[in-house]
Protein backbone atom coordinates (compact mmCIF):
# COMPACT_ATOMS: atom_id res chain seq x y z
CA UNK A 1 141.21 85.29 93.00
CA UNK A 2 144.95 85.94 93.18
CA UNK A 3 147.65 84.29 94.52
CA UNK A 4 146.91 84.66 98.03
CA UNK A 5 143.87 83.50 98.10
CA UNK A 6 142.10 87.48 98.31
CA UNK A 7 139.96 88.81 96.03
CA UNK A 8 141.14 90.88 92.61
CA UNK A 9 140.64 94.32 92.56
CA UNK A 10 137.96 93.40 89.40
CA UNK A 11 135.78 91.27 91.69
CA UNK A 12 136.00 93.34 94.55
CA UNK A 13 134.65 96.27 92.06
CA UNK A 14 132.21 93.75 90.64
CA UNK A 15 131.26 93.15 94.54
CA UNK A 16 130.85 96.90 95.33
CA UNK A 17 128.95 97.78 92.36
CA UNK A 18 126.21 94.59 93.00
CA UNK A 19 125.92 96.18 96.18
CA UNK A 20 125.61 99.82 94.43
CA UNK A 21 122.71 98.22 92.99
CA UNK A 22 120.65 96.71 95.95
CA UNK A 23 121.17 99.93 97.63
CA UNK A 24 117.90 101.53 96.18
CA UNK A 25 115.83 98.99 96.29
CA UNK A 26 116.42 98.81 100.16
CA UNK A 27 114.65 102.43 100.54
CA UNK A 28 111.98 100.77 98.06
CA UNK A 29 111.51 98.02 100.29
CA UNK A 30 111.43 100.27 103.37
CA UNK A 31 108.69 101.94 101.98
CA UNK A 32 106.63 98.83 100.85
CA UNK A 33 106.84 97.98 104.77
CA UNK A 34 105.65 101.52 105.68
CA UNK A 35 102.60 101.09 103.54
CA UNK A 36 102.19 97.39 104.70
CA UNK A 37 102.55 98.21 108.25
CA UNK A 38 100.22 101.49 107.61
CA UNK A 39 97.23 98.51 106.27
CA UNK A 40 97.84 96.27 108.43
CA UNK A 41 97.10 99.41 111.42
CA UNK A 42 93.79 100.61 109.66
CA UNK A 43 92.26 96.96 109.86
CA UNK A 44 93.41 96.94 113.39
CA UNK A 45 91.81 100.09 114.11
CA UNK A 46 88.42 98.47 112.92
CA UNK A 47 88.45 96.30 115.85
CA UNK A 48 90.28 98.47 118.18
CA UNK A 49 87.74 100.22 120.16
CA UNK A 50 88.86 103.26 122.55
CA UNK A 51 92.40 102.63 120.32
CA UNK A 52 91.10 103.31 116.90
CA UNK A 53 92.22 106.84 116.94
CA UNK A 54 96.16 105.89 118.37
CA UNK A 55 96.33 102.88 115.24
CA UNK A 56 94.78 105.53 112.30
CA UNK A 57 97.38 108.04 113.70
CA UNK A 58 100.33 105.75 113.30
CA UNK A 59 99.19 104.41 109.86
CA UNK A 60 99.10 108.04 108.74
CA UNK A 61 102.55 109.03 110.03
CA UNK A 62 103.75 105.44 108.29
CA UNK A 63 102.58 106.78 105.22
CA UNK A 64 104.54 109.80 105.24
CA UNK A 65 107.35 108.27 106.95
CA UNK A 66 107.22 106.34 103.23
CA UNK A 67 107.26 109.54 100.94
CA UNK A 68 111.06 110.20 101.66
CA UNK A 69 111.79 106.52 100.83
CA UNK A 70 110.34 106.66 97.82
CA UNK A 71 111.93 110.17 97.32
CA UNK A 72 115.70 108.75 98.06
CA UNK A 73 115.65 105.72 96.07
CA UNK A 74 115.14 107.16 92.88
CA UNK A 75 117.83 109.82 93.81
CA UNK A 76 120.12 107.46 95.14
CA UNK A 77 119.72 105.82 91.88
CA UNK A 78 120.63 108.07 89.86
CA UNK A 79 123.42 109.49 91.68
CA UNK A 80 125.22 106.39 91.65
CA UNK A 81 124.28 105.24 88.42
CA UNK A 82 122.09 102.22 89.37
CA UNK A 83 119.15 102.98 87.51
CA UNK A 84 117.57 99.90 86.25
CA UNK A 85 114.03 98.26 84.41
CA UNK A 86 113.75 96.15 87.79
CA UNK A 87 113.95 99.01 90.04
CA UNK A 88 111.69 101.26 88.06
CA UNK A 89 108.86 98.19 88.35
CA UNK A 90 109.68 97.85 91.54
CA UNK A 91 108.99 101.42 92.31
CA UNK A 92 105.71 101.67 90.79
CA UNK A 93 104.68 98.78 92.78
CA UNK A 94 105.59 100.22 96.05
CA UNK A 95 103.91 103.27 95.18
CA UNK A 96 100.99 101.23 93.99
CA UNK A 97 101.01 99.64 97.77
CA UNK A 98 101.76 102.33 99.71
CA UNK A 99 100.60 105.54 98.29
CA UNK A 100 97.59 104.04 97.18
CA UNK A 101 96.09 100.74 98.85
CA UNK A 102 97.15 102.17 101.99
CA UNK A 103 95.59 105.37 101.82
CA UNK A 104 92.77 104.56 100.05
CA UNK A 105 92.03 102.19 103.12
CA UNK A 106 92.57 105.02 105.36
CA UNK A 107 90.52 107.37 104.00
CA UNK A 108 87.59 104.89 103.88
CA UNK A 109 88.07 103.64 107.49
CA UNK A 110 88.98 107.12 108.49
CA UNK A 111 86.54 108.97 107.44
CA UNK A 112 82.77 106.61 107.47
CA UNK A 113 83.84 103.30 108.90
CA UNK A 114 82.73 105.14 112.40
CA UNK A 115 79.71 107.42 111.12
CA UNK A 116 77.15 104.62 112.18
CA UNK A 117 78.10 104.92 115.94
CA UNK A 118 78.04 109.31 115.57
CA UNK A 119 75.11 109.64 113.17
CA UNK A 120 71.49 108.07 112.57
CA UNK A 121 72.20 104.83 110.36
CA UNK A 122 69.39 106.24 108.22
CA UNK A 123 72.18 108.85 106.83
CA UNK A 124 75.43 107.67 107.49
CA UNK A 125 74.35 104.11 105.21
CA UNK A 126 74.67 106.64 101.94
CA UNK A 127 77.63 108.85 102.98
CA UNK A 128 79.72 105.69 103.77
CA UNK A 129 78.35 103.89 99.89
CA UNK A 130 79.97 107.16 98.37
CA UNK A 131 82.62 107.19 100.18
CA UNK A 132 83.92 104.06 99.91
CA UNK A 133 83.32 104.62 95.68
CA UNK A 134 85.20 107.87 96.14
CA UNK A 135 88.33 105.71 97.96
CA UNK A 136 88.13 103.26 95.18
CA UNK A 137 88.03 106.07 92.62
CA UNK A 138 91.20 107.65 94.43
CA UNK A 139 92.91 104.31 93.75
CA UNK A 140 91.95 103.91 90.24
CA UNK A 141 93.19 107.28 89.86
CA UNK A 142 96.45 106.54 91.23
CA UNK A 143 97.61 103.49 89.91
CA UNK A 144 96.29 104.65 86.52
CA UNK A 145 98.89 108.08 87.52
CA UNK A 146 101.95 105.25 87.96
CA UNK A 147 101.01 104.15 84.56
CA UNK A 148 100.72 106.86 82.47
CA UNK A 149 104.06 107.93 83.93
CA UNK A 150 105.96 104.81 83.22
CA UNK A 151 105.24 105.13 79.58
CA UNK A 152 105.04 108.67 78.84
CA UNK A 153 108.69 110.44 77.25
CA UNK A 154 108.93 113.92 78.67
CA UNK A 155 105.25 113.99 78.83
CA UNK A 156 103.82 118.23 78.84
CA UNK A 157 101.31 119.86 81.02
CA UNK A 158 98.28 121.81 79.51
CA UNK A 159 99.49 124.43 81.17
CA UNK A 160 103.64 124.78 80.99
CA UNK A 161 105.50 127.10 83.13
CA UNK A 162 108.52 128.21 83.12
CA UNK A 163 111.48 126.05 80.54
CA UNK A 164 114.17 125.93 83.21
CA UNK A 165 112.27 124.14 85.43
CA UNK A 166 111.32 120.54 85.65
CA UNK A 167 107.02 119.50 86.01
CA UNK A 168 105.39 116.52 86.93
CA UNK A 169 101.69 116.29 85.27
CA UNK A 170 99.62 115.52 87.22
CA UNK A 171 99.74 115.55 90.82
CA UNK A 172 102.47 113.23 91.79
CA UNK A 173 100.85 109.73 94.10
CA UNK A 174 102.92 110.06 97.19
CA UNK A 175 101.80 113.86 97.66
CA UNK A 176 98.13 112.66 96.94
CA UNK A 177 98.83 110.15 99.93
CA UNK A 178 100.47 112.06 101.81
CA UNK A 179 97.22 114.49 101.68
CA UNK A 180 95.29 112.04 102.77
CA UNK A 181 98.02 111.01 105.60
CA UNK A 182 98.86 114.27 106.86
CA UNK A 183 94.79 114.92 107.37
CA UNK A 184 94.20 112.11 109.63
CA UNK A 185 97.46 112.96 111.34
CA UNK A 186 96.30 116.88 112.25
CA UNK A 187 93.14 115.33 113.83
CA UNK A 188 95.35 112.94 115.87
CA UNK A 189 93.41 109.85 114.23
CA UNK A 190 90.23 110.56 115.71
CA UNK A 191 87.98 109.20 113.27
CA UNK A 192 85.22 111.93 111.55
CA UNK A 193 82.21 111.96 113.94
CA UNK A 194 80.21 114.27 111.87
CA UNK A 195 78.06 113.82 108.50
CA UNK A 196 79.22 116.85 107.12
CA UNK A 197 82.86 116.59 108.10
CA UNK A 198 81.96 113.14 105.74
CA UNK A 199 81.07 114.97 103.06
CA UNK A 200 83.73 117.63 102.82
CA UNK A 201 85.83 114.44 102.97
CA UNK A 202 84.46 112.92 100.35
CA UNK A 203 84.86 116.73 97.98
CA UNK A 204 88.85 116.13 99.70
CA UNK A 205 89.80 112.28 98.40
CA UNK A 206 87.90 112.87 94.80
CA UNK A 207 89.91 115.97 94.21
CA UNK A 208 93.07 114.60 95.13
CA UNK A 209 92.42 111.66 92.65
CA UNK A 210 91.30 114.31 90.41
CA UNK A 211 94.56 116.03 90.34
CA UNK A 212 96.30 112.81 90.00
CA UNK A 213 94.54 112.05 86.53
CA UNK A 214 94.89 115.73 85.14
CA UNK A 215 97.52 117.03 83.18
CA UNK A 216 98.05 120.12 85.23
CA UNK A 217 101.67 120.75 86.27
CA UNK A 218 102.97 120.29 89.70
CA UNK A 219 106.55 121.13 90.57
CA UNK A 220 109.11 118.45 90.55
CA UNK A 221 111.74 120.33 92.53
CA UNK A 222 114.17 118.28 90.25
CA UNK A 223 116.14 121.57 89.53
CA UNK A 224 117.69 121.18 93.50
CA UNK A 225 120.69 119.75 93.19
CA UNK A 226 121.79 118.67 96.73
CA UNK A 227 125.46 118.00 95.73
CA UNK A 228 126.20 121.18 95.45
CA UNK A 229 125.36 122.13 98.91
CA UNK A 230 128.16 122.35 101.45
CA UNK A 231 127.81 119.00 103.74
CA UNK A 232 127.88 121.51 107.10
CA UNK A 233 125.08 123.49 105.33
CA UNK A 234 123.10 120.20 104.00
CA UNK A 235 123.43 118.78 108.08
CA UNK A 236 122.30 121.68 109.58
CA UNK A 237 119.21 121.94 107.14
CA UNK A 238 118.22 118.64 107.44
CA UNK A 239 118.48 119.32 111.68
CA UNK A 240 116.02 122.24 111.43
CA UNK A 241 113.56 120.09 109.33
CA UNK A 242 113.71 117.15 110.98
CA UNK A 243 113.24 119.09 114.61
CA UNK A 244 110.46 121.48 112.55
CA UNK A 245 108.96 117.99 111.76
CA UNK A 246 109.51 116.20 115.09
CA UNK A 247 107.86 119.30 116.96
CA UNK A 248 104.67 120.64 115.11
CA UNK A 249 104.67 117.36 112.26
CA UNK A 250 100.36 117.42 112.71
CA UNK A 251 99.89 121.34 111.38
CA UNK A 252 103.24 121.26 109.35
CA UNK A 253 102.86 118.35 107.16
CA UNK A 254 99.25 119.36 106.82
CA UNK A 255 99.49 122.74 105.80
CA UNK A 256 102.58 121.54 103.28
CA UNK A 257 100.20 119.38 101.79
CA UNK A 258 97.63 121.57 100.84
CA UNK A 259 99.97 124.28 99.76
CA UNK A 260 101.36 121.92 97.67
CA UNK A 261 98.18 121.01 96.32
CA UNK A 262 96.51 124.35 96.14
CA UNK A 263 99.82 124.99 93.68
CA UNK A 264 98.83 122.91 91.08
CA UNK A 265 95.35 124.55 91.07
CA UNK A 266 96.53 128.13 91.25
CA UNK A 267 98.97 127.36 88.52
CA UNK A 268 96.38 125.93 86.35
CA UNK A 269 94.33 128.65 87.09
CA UNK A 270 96.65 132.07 86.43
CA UNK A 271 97.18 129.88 82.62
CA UNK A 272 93.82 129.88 81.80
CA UNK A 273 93.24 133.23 83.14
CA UNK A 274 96.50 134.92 80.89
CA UNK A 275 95.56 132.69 78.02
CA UNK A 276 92.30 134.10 78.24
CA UNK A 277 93.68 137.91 78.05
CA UNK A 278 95.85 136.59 75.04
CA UNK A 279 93.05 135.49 73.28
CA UNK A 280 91.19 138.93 74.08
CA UNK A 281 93.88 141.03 73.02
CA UNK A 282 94.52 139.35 69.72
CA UNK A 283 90.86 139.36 68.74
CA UNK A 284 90.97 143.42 69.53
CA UNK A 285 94.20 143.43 67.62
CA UNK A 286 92.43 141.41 64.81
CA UNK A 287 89.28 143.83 65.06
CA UNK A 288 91.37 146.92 65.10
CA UNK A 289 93.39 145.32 61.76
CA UNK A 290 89.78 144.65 60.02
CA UNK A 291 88.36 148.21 61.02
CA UNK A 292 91.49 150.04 59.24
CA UNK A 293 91.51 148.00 56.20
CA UNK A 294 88.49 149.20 54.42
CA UNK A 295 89.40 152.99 55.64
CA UNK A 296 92.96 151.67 53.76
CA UNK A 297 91.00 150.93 50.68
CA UNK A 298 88.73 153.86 50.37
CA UNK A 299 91.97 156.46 50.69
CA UNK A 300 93.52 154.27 48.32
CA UNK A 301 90.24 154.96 45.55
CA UNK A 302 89.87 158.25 46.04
C-alpha cells in the first residue's frame, strides 16, 4: 500500500488478474449447476405424474443451456490468458456431470422409465434392461472421451481432412448430450410411449456413445476467430440466433444436432470411399506397370 493508505498499481494488477482467473471457472460452475439442476428434474419427473413431461423438458433445455458454458470458458480462457491445470480438471469434471450423468439419466428415464404404463410388462421388462445398459454404455463412453482428450498431444483422426482446419476425434461430449437433450426437447418431454420408438432409441444413445469413442473427425470450428468480427456485426448475429433459438429452439437445436452428427459419419464415410478408389487405381497402375514389363523385356531380346 502507498502512502495514502490506497492500493499500488502492482496489487491492484495482482487484484485484477486473480479475478482474470476466477472468471472461467464461473461459466464452469454455471454449467455444473445446469447439469445438477437437469438431475435433480429427471428424478423429479419419476414421481411427477401428469408433470413428467414439463420436468424432462426443462432438464433437456438445462442441458443445452450448459453447452455454451462449457463453450465460453475455455474461450474466455484463452483469450485472456488464464489457462490453468485447475481449470482444465475442473472442466472435465463438469463435463463429466453434465454432459454425461445428466444425460445418461435422461435418456434412461426418458425413454423406458414409462414403457410399463404404455406397453405389456411382458415386453417393456427387456427393452428397459437394454436400455438402461445402453445409458450406462453412453457414459462409459463419455467419460472415457474426457480422458483420452486430456492426455492426448494433437491427437489425429483416421480419417484427416483438410490441414487448415482444426478436428476434434471423436465426437465431442457436450454435442453427444446435447443429442440426447435436444431429442427430448422436440417431443416437448413427453416420455416414449411406444416399444419401437424404445428401440430406435436405444440404436440413437449407443451410436452417439459410439461416435464419442471413435477416432473419426468432427469439426472443431476452432478456425472462427470472433475477435475479428466487428462488435455491431458480432451483436446483431448473436440477436438473430438467440431469437432463431428463442422461437423454433425444439426443431432447431434438433435438426443442428443431427447434422452435426450425421457430419462426422459422412466425413468418415467419403474417406473410406476415396481411399478405396486410391487403392483401386494404384493396383491398375501397378497391373498396367507388370503387364508392360515383360513386353519391355522381350523387345529388349529380340
Amino acid at each position: 500500500m502507498n502512502r495514502n493508505g490506497g492500493q499500488t498499481p502492482r496489487a491492484r494488477q495482482t487484484r485484477r488478474r486473480r479475478g482474470m482467473f476466477v472468471l472461467p471457472s464461473l461459466f464452469t460452475a454455471a454449467g455444473i449447476g445446469a447439469g445438477f439442476f437437469a438431475i435433480l428434474q429427471t428424478m423429479d419427473a419419476m414421481q411427477a405424474g401428469a408433470d413428467a413431461a414439463q420436468r424432462l423438458d426443462w432438464a433437456a433445455l438445462a442441458i443445452c443451456l450448459a453447452i455454451p458454458f462449457d463453450a465460453l470458458d475455455g474461450r474466455i480462457a484463452r483469450m485472456t490468458n488464464t489457462a490453468s491445470d485447475f481449470g482444465r480438471e475442473l472442466d472435465s469434471l463438469a463435463d463429466a456431470i453434465t454432459f454425461g450423468v445428466a444425460p445418461a439419466l435422461l435418456a434412461l428415464v426418458w425413454g423406458f422409465h414409462f414403457l410399463p404404463d404404455a406397453v405389456g410388462q411382458g415386453l417393456a421388462h427387456p427393452i428397459t434392461q437394454v436400455g438402461a445398459f445402453v445409458c450406462f454404455l453412453y457414459l462409459l463412453c463419455g467419460v472415457s472421451r474426457l480422458a483420452r482428450f486430456n492426455i492426448s498431444h494433437d491427437p489425429q483422426p483416421q480419417n484427416p481432412g483438410r490441414m487448415d482446419r482444426k478436428y476434434f476425434v471423436g465426437m465431442p461430449i457436450p454435442a453427444a448430450a446435447g443429442l440426447v437433450a435436444s431429442s427430448v426437447h422436440c417431443f416437448y418431454g413427453i416420455p416414449i410411449p411406444y416399444w419401437w420408438l424404445a428401440i430406435l432409441w436405444i440404436g440413437l444413445v449407443g451410436m452417439a456413445g459410439f461416435l464419442m469413442v471413435s477416432r473419426w473427425r468432427f469439426w472443431s470450428g476452432k478456425e472462427i476467430n470472433l475477435a475479428r468480427t466487428q462488435p455491431f456485426q458480432l451483436l446483431m448475429l448473436m440477436a438473430i440466433g438467440i431469437f432463431i433459438l428463442i422461437r423454433f429452439s425444439r426443431g432447431v437445436l434438433f435438426l443442428m444436432a443431427l447434422v452435426y452428427m450425421f457430419s462426422g459419419i459422412w466425413a468418415r464415410a467419403a474417406y473410406s470411399w476415396s481411399r478405396r478408389r486410391r487403392q483401386r487405381a494404384q493396383m491398375g497402375s501397378a497391373e498396367r506397370d507388370g503387364a508392360a514389363m515383360p513386353a519391355e523385356s522381350e523387345s529388349a531380346a529380340e
